[in-house]
PDB file of N, CA and C in Angstrom:
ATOM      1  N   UNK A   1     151.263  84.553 313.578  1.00  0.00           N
ATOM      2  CA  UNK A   1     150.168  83.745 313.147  1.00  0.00           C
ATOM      3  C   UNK A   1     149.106  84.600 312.455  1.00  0.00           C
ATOM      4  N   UNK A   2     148.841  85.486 313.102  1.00  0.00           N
ATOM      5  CA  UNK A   2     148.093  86.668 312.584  1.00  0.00           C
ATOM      6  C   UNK A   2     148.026  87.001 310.996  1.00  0.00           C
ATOM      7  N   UNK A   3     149.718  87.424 310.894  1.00  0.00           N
ATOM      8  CA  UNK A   3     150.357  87.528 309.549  1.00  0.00           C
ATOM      9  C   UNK A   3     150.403  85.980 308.703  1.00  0.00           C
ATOM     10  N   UNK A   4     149.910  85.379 309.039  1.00  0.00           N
ATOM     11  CA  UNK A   4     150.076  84.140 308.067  1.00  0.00           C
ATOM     12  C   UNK A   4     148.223  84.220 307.641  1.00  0.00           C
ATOM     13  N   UNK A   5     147.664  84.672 308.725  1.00  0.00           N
ATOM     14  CA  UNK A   5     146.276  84.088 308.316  1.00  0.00           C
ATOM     15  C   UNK A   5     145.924  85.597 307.337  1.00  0.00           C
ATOM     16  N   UNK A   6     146.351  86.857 307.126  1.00  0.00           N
ATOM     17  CA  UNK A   6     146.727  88.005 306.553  1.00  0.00           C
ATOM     18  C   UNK A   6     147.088  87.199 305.233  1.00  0.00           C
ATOM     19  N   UNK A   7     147.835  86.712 305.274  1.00  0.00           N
ATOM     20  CA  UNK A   7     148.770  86.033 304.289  1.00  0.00           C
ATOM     21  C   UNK A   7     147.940  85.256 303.242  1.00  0.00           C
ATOM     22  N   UNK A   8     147.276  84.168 303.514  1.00  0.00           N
ATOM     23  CA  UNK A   8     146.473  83.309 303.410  1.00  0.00           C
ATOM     24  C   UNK A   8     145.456  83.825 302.717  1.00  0.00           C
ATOM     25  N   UNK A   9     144.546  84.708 303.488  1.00  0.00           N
ATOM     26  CA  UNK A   9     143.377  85.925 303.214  1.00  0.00           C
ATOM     27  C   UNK A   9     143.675  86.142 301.920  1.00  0.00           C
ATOM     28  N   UNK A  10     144.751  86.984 302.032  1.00  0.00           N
ATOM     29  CA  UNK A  10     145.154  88.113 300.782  1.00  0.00           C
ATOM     30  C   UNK A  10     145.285  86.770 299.092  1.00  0.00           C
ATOM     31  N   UNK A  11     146.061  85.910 299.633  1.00  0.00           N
ATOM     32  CA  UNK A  11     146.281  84.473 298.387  1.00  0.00           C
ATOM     33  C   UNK A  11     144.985  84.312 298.202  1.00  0.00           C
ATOM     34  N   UNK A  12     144.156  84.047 299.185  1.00  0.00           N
ATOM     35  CA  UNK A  12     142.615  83.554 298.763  1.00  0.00           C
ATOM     36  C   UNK A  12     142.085  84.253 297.519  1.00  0.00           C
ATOM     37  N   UNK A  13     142.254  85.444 298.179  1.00  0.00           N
ATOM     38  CA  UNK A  13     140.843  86.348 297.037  1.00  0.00           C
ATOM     39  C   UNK A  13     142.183  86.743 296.009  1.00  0.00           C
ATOM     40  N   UNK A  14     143.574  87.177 296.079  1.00  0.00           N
ATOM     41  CA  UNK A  14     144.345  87.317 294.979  1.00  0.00           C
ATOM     42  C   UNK A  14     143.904  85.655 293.866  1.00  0.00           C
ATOM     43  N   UNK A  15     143.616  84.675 294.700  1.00  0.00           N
ATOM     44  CA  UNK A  15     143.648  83.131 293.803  1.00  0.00           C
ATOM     45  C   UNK A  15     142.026  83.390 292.836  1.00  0.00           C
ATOM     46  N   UNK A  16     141.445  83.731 293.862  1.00  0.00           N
ATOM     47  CA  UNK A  16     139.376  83.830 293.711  1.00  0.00           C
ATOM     48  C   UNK A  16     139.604  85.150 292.180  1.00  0.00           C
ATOM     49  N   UNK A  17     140.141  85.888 292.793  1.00  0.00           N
ATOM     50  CA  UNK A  17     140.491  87.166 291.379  1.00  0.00           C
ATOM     51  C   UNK A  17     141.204  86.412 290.104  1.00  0.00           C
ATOM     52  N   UNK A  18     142.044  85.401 290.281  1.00  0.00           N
ATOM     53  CA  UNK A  18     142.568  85.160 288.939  1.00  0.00           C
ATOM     54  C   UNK A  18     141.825  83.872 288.507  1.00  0.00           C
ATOM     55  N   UNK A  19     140.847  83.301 289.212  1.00  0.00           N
ATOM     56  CA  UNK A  19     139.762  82.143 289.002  1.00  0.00           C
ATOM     57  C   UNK A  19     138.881  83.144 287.998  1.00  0.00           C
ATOM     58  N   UNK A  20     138.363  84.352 288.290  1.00  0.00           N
ATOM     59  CA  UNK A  20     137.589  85.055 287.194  1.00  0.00           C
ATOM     60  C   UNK A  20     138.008  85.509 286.476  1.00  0.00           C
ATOM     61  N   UNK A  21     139.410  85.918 286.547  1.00  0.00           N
ATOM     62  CA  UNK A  21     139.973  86.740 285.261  1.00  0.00           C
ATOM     63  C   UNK A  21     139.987  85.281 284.706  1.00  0.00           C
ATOM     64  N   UNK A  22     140.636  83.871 284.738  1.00  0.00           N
ATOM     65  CA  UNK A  22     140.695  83.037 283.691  1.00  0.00           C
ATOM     66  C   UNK A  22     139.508  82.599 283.145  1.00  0.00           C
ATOM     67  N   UNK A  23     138.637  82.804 283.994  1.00  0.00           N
ATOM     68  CA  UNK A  23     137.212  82.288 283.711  1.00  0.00           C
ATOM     69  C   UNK A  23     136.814  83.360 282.597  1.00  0.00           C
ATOM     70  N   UNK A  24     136.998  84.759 282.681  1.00  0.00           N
ATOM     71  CA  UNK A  24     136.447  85.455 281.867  1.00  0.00           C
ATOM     72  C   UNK A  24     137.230  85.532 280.683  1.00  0.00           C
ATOM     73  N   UNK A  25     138.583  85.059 280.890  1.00  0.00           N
ATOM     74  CA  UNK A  25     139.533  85.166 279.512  1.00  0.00           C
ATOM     75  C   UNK A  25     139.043  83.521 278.517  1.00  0.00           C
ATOM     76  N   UNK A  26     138.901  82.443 279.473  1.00  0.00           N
ATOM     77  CA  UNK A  26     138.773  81.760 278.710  1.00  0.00           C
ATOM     78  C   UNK A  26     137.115  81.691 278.295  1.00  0.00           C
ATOM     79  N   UNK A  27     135.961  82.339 278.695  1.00  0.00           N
ATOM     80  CA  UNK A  27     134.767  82.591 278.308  1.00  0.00           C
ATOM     81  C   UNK A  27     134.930  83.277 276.879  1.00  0.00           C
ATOM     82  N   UNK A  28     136.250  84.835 276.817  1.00  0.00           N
ATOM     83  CA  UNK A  28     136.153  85.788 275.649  1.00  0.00           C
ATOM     84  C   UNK A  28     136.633  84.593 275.060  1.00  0.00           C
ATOM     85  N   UNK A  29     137.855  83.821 275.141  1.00  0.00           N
ATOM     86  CA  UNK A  29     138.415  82.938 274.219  1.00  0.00           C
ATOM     87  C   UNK A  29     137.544  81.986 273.092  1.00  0.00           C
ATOM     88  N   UNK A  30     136.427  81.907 274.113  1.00  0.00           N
ATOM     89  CA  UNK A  30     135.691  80.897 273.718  1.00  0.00           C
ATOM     90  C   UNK A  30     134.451  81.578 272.640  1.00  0.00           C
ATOM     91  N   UNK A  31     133.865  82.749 272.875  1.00  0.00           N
ATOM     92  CA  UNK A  31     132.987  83.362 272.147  1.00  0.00           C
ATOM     93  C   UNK A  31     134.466  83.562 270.835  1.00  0.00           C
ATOM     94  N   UNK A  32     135.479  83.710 270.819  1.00  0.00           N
ATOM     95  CA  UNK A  32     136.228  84.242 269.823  1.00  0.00           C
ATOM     96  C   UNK A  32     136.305  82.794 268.788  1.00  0.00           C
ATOM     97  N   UNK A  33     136.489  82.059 269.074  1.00  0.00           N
ATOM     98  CA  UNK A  33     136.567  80.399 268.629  1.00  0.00           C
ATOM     99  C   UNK A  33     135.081  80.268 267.801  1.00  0.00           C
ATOM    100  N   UNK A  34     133.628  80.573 268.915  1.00  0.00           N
ATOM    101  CA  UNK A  34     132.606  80.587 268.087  1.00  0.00           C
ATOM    102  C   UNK A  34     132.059  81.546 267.155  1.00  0.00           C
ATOM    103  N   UNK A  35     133.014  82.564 266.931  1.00  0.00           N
ATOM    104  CA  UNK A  35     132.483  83.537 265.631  1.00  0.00           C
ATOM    105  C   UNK A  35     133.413  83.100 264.983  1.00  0.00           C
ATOM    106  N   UNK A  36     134.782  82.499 265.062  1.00  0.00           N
ATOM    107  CA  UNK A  36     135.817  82.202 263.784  1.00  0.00           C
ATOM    108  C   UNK A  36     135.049  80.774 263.362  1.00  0.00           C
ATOM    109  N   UNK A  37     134.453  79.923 264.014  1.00  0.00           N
ATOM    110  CA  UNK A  37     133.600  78.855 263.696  1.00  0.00           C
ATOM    111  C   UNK A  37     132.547  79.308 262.766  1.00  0.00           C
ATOM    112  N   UNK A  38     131.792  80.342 263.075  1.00  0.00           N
ATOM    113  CA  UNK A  38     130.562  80.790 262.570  1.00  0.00           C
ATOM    114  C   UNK A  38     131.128  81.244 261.098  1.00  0.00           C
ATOM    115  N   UNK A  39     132.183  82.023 261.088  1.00  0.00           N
ATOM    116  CA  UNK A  39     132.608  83.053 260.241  1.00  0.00           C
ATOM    117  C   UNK A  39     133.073  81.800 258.792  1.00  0.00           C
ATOM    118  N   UNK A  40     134.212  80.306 259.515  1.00  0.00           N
ATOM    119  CA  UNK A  40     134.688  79.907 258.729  1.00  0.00           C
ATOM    120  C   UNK A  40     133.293  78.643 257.867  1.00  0.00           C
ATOM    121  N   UNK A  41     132.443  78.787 258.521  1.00  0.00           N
ATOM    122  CA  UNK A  41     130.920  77.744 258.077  1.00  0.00           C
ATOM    123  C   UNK A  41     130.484  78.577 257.128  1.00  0.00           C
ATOM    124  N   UNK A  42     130.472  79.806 257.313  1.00  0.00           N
ATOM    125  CA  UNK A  42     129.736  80.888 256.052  1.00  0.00           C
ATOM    126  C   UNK A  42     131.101  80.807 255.059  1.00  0.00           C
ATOM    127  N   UNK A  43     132.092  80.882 255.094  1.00  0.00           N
ATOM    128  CA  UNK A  43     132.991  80.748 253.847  1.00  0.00           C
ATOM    129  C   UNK A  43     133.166  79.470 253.261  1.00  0.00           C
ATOM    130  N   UNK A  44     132.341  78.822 254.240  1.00  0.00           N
ATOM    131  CA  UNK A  44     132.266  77.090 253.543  1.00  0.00           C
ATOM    132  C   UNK A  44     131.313  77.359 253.072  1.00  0.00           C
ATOM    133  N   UNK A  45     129.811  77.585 253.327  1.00  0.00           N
ATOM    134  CA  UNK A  45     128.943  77.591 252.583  1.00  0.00           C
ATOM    135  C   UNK A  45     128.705  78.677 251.160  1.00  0.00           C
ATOM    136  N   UNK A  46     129.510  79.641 251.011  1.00  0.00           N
ATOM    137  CA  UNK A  46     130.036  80.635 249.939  1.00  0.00           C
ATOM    138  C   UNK A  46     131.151  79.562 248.500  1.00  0.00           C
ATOM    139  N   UNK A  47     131.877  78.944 249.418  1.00  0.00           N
ATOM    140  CA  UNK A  47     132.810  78.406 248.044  1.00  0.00           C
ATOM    141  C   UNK A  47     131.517  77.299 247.775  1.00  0.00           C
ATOM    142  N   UNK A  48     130.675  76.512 248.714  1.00  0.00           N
ATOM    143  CA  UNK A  48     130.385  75.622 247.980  1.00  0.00           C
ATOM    144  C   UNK A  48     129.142  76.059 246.983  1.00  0.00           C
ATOM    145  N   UNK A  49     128.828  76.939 246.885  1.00  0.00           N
ATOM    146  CA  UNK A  49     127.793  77.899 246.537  1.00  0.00           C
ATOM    147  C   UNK A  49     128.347  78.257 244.931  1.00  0.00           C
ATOM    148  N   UNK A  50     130.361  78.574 245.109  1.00  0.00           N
ATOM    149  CA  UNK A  50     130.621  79.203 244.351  1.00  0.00           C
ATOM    150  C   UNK A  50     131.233  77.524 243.523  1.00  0.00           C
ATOM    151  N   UNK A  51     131.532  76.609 244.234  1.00  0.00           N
ATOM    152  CA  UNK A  51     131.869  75.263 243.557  1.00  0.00           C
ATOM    153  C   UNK A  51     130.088  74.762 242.605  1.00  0.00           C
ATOM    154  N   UNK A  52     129.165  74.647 243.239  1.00  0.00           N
ATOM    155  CA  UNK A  52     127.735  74.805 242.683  1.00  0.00           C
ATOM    156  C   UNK A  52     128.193  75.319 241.315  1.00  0.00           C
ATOM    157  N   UNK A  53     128.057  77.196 241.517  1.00  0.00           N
ATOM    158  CA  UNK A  53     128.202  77.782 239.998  1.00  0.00           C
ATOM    159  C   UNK A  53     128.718  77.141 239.187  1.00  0.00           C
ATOM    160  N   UNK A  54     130.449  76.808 239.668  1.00  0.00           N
ATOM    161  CA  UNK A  54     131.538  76.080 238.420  1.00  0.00           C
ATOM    162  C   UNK A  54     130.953  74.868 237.780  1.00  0.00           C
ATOM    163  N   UNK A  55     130.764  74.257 238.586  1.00  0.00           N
ATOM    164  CA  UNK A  55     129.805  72.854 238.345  1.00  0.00           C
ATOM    165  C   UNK A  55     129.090  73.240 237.252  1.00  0.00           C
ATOM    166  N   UNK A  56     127.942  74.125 237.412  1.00  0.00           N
ATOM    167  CA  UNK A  56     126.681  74.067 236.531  1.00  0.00           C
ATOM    168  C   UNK A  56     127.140  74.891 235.280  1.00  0.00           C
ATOM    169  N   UNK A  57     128.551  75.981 235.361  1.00  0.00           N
ATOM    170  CA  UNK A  57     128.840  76.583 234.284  1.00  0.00           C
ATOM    171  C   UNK A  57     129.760  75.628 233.296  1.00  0.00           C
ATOM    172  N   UNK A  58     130.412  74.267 233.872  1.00  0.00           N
ATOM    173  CA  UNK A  58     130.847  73.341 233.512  1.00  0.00           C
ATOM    174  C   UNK A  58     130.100  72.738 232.341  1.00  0.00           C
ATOM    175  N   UNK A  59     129.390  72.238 233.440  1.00  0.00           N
ATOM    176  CA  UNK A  59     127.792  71.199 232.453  1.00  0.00           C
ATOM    177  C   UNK A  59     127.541  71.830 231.083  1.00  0.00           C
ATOM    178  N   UNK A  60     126.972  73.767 231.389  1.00  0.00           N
ATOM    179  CA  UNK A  60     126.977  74.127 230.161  1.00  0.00           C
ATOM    180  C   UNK A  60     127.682  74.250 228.940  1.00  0.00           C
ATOM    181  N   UNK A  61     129.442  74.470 229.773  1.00  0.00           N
ATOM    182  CA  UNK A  61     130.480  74.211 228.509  1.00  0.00           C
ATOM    183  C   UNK A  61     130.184  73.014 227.627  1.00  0.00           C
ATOM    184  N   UNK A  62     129.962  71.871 228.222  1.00  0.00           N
ATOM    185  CA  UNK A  62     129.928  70.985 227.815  1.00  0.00           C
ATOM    186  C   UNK A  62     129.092  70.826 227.003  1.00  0.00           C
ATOM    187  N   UNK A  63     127.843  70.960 227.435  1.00  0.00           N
ATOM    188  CA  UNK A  63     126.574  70.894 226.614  1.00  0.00           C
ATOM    189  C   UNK A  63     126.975  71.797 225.613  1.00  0.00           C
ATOM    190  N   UNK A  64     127.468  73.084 225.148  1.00  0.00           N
ATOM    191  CA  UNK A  64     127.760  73.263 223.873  1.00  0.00           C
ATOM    192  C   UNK A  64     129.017  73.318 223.422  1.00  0.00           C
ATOM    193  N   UNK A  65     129.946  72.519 223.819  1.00  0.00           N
ATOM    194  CA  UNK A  65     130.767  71.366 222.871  1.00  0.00           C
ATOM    195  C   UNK A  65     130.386  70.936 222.131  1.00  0.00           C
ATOM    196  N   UNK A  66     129.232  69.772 222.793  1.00  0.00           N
ATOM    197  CA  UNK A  66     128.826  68.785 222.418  1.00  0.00           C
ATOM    198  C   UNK A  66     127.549  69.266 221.272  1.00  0.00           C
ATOM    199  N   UNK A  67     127.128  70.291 221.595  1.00  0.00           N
ATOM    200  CA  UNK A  67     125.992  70.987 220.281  1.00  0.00           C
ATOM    201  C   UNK A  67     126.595  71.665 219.373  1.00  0.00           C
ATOM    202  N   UNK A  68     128.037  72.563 219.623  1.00  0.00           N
ATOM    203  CA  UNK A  68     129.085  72.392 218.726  1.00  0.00           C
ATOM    204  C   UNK A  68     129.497  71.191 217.766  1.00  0.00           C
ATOM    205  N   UNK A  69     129.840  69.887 218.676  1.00  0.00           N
ATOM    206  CA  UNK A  69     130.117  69.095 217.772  1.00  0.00           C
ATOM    207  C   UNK A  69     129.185  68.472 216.811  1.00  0.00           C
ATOM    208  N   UNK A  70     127.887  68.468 217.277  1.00  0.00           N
ATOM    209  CA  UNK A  70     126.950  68.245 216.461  1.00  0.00           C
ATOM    210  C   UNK A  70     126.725  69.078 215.588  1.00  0.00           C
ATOM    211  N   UNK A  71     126.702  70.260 215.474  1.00  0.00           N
ATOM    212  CA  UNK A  71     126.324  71.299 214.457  1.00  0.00           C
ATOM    213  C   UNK A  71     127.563  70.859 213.177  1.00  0.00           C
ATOM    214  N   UNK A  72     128.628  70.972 213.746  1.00  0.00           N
ATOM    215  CA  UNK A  72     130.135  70.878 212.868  1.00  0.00           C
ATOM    216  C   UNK A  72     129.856  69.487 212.164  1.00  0.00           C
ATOM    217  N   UNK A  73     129.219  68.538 212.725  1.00  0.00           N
ATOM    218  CA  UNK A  73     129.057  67.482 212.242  1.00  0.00           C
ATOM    219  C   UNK A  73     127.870  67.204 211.034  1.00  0.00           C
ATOM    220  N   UNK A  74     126.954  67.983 211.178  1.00  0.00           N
ATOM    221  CA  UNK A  74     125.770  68.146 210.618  1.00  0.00           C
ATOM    222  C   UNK A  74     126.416  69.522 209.778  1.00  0.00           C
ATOM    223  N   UNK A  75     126.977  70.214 209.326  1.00  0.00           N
ATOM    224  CA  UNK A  75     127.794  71.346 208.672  1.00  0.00           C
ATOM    225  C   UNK A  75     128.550  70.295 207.632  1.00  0.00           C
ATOM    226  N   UNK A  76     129.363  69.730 208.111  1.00  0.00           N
ATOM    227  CA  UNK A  76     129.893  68.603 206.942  1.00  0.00           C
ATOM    228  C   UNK A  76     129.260  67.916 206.268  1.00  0.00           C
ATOM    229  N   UNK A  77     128.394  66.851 206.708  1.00  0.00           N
ATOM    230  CA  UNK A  77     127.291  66.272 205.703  1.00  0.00           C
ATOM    231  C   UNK A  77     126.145  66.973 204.978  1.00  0.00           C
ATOM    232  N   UNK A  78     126.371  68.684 205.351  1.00  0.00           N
ATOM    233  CA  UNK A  78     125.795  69.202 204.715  1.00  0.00           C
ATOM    234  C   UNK A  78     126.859  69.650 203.129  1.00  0.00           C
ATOM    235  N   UNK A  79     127.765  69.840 203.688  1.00  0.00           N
ATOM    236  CA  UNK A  79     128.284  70.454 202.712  1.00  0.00           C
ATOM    237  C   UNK A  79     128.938  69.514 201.747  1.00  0.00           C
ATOM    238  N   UNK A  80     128.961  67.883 201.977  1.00  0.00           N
ATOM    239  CA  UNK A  80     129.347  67.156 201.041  1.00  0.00           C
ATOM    240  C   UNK A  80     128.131  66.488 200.497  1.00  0.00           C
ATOM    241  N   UNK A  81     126.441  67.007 200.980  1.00  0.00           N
ATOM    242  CA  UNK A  81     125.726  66.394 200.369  1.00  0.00           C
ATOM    243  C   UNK A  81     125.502  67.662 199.234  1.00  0.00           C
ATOM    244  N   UNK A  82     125.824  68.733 199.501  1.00  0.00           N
ATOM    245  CA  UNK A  82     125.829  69.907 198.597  1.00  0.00           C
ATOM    246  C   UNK A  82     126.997  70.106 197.555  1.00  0.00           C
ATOM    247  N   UNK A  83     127.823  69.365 197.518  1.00  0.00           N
ATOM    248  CA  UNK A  83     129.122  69.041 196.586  1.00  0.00           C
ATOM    249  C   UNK A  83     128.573  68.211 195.782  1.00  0.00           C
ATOM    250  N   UNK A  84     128.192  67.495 196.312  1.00  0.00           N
ATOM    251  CA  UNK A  84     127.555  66.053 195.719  1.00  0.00           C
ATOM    252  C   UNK A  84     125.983  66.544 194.485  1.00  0.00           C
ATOM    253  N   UNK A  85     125.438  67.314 195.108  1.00  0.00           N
ATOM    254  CA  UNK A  85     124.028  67.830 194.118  1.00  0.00           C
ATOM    255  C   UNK A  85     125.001  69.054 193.213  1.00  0.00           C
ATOM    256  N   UNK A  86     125.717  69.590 193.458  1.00  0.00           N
ATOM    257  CA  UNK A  86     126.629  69.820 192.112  1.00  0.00           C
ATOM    258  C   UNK A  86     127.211  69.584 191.448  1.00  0.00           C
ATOM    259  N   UNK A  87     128.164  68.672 191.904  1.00  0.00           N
ATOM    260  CA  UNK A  87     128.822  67.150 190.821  1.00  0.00           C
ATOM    261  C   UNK A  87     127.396  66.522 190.110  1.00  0.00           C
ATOM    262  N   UNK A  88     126.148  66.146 190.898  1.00  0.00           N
ATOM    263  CA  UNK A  88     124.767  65.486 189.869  1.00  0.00           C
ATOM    264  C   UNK A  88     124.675  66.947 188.739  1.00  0.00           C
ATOM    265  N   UNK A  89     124.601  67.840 189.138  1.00  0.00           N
ATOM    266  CA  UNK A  89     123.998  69.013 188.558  1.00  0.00           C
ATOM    267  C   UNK A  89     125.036  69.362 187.188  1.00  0.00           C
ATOM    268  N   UNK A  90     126.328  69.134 187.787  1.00  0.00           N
ATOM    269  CA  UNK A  90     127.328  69.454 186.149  1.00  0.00           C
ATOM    270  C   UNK A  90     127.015  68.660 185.697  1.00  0.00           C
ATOM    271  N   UNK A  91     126.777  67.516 186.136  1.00  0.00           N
ATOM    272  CA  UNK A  91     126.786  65.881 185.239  1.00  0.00           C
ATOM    273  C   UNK A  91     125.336  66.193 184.336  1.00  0.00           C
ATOM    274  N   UNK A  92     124.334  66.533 184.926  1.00  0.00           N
ATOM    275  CA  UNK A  92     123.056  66.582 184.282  1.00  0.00           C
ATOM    276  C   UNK A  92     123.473  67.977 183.148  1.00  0.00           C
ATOM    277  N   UNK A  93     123.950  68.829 183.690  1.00  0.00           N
ATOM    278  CA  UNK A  93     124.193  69.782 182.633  1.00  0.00           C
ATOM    279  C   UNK A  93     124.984  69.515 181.434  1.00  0.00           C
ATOM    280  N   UNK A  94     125.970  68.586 181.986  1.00  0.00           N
ATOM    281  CA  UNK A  94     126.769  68.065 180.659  1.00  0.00           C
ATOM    282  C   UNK A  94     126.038  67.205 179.847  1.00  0.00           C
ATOM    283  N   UNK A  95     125.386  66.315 180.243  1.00  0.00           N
ATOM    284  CA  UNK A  95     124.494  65.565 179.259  1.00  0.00           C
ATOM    285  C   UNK A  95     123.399  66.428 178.852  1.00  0.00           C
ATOM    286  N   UNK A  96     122.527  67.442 179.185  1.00  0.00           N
ATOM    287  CA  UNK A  96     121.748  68.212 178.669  1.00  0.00           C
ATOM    288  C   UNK A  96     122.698  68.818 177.006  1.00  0.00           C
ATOM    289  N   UNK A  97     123.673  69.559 177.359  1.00  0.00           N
ATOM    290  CA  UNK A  97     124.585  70.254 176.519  1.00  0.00           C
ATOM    291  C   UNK A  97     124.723  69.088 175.230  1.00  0.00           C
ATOM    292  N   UNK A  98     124.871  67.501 175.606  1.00  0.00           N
ATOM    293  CA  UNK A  98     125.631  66.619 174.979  1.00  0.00           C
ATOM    294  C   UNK A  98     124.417  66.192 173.972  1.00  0.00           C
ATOM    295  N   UNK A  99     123.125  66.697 175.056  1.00  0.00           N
ATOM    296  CA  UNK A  99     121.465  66.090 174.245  1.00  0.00           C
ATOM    297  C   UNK A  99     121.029  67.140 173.031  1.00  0.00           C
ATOM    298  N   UNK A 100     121.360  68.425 173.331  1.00  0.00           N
ATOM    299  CA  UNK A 100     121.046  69.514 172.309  1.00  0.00           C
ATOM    300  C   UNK A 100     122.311  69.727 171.411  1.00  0.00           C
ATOM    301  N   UNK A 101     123.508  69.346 171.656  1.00  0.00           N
ATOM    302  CA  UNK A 101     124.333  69.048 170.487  1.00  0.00           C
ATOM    303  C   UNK A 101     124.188  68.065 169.448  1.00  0.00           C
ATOM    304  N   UNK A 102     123.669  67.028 170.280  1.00  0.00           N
ATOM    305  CA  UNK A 102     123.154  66.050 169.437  1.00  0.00           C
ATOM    306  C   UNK A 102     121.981  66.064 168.417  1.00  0.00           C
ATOM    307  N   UNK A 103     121.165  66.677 169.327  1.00  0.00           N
ATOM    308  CA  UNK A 103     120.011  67.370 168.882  1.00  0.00           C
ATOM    309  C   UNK A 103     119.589  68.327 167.416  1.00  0.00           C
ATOM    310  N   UNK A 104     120.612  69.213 167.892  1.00  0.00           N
ATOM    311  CA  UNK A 104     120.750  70.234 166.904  1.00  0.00           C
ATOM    312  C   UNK A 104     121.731  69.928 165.434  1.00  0.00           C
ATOM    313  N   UNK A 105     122.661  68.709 165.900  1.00  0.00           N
ATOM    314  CA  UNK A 105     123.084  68.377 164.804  1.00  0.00           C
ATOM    315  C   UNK A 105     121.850  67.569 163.686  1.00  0.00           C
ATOM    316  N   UNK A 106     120.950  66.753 164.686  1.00  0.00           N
ATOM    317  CA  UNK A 106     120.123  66.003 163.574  1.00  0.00           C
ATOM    318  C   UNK A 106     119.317  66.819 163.010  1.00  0.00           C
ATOM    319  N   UNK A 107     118.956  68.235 163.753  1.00  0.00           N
ATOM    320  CA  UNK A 107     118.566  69.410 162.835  1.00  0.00           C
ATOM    321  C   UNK A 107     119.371  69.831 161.711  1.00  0.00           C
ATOM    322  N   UNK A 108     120.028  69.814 161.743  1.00  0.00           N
ATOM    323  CA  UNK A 108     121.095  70.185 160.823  1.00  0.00           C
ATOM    324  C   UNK A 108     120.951  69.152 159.568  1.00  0.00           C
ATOM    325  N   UNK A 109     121.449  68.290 159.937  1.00  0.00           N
ATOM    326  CA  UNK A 109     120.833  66.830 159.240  1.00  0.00           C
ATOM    327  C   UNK A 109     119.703  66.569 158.046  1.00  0.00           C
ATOM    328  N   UNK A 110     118.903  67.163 159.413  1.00  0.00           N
ATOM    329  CA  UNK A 110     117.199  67.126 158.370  1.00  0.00           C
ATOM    330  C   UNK A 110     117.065  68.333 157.885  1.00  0.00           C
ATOM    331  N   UNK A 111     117.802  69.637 157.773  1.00  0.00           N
ATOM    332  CA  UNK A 111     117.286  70.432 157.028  1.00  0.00           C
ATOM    333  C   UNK A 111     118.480  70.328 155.818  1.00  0.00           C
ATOM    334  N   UNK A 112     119.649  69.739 156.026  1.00  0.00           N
ATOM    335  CA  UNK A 112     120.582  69.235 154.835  1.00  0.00           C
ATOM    336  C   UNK A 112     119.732  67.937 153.872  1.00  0.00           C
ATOM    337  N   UNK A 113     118.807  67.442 153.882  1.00  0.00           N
ATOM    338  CA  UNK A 113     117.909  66.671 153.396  1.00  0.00           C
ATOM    339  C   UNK A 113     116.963  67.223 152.841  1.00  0.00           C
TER     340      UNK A 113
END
């Protein structure tokens, strides 16, 4: 009987010893859970930081596309309103040419008189 209550004793505190070792394994377990928590909230708040950037470097692509396409657009009506004042400009030059040929013939004219 002796040896049983020996027995008993020894299970107790061998049971009481592995009540703290689990207690302390699942305590480290648990601080390990809250720095991979901590750790994976800061790499959330980093991509969305770095999703932010893409975003706003986005917007800017865009915005000069779009001032691209306007320039390219405003580049063309420039350059066919500038085709256009040189087509007026030969035209005026050809009739200038057509006015002093004419011109110079009725000189011709009046000094043959």
């Amino acid at each position: 009987m002796r040896r049983l209550r020996e027995e008993v004793q020894l299970l107790t505190a061998s049971n009481k010893q592995l009540q703290i070792q689990l207690a302390d394994t699942e305590q480290q377990k648990d601080e390990q859970l809250t720095q991979k928590d901590e750790q994976l909230t800061q790499k959330d708040e980093q991509l969305t930081q770095k999703d932010e950037q893409l975003t706003q470097k986005d917007e800017q692509l865009t915005q000069a596309r779009q001032e691209i396409q306007r320039l390219t657009s405003a580049n063309r009506n420039l350059t066919a309103s500038l085709q256009q004042l040189r087509l007026d400009q030969g035209t005026k030059d050809a009739q200038l040419r057509q006015e002093r040929q004419e011109k110079q013939c009725l000189v011709e004219a009046n000094q043959r008189l």
